[in-house]
Protein backbone atom coordinates (compact mmCIF):
# COMPACT_ATOMS: atom_id res chain seq x y z
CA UNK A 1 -177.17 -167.81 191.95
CA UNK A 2 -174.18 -169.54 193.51
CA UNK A 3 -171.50 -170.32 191.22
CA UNK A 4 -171.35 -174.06 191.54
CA UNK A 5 -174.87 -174.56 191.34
CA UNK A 6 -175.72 -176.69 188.46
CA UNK A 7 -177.98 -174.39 185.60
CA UNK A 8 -181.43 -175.48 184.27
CA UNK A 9 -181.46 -176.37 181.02
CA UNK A 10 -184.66 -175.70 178.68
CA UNK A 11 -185.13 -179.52 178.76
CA UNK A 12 -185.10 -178.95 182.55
CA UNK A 13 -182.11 -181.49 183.43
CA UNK A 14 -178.75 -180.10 183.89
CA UNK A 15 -176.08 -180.53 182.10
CA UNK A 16 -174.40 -184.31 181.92
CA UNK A 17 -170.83 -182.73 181.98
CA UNK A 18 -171.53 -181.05 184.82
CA UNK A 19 -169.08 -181.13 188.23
CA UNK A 20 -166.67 -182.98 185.28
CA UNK A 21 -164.82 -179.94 183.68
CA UNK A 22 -161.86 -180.48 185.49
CA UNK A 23 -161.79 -184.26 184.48
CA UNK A 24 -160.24 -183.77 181.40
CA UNK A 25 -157.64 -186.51 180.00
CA UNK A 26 -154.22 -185.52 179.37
CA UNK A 27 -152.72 -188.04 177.13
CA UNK A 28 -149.62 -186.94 177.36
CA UNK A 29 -149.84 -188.12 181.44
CA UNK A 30 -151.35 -191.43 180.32
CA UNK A 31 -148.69 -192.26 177.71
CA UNK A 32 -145.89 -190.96 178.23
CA UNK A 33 -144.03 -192.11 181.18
CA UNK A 34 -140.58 -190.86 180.17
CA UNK A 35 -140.83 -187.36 178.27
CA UNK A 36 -136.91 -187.68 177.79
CA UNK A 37 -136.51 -191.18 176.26
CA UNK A 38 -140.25 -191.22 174.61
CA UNK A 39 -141.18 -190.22 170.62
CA UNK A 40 -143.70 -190.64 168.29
CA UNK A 41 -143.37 -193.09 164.68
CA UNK A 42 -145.89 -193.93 162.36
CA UNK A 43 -146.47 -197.43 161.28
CA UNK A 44 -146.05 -197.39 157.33
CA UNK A 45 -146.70 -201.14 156.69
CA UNK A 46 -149.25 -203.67 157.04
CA UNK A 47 -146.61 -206.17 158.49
CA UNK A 48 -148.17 -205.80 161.97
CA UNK A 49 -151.88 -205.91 161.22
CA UNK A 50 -151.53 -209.80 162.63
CA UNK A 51 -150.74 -208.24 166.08
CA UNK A 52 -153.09 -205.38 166.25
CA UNK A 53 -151.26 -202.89 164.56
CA UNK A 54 -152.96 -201.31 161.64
CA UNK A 55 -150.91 -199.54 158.96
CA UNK A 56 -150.92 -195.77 159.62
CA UNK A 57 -150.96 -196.43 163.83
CA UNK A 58 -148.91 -193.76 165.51
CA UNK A 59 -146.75 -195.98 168.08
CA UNK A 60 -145.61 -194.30 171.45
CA UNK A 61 -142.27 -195.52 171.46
CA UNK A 62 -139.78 -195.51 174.62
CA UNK A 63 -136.15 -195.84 174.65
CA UNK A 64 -135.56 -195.68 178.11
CA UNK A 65 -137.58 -199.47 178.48
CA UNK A 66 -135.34 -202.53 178.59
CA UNK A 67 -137.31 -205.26 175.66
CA UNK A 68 -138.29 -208.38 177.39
CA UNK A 69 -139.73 -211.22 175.84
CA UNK A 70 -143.00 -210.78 173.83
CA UNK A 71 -142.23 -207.07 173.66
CA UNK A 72 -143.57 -205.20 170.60
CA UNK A 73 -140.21 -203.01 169.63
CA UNK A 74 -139.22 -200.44 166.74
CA UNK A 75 -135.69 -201.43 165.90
CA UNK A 76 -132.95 -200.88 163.01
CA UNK A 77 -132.85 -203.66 160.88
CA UNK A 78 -130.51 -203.46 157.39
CA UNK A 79 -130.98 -199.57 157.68
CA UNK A 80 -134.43 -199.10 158.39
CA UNK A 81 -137.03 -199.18 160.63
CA UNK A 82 -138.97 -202.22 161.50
CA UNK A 83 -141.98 -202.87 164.39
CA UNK A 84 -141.77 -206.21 165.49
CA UNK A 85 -142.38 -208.86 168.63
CA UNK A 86 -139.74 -209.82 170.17
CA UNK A 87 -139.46 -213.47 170.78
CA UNK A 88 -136.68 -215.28 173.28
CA UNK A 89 -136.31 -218.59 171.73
CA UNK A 90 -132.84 -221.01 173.41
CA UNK A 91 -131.08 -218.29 174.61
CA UNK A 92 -131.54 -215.16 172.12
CA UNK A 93 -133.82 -213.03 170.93
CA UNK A 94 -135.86 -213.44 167.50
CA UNK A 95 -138.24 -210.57 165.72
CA UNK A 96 -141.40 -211.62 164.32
CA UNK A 97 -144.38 -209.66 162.49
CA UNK A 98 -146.75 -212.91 164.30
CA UNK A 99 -146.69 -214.97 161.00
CA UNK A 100 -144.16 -217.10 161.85
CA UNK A 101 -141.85 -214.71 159.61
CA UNK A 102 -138.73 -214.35 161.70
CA UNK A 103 -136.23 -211.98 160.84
CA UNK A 104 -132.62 -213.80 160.20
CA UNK A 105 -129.77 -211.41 163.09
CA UNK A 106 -127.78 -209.61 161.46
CA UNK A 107 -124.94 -207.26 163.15
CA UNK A 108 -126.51 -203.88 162.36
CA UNK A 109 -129.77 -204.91 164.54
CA UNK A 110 -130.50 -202.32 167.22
CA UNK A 111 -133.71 -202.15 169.32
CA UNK A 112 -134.62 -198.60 169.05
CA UNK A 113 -137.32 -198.81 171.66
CA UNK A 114 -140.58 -200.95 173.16
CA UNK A 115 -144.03 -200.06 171.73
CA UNK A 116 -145.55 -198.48 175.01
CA UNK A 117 -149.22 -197.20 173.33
CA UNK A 118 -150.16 -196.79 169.66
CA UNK A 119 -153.15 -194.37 168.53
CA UNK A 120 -155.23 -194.91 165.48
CA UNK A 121 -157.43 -192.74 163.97
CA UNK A 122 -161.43 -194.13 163.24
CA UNK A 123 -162.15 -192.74 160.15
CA UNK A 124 -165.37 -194.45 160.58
CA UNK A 125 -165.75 -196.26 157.53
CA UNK A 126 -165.91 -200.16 158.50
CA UNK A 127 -167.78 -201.49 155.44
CA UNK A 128 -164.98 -203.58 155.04
């Protein structure tokens, strides 16, 4: 038998998969744009749940992206880290978590990076 010829199954259809094995998704292609400037942080609050973000996402982060308005970013705030959208209100840019909580400036605020992707694992268990 010829080597890409599709093989019977006992059910007599071939296999679904078939003619797809070299279809495979590389995720690292699909979310990572720029290897050099990109990393990996897990979201450790519930601040962002508002926006889509559940506690526990892993957020594809990338440095090498200049924030625009209604960006989701990781930045320093006060020493640590914080996910937030950005917001350009009269001229300068606020950081909310979408309650209408806005983070007050301060001098030590750096925007680490824009929120590219984030990943969350289904544990399955939605009885809640």
């Amino acid at each position: 038998m010829n080597k890409g010829t599709p093989i019977a199954r006992a059910n007599g259809f071939a296999s679904p998969a078939l003619g797809y094995e070299d279809c495979a998704i590389d995720l690292n292609e699909l979310l990572i744009k720029q290897p050099a400037a990109t990393y990996f942080y897990r979201l450790d609050s519930e601040d962002m749940e508002g926006l889509g973000l559940p506690r526990g996402a892993l957020l594809v982060v990338d440095r090498s992206k200049i924030a625009v308005n209604n960006n989701i970013v990781l930045l320093r705030y006060e020493g640590q880290f914080l996910c937030r959208l950005m917001v350009k209100q009269k001229g300068y840019s606020t950081f909310t978590n979408g309650k209408n909580n806005f983070l007050p400036i301060v001098d030590d605020t750096e925007i680490i990076g824009v929120v590219t992707a984030f990943i969350k694992e289904c544990n399955n268990d939605f009885s809640h």
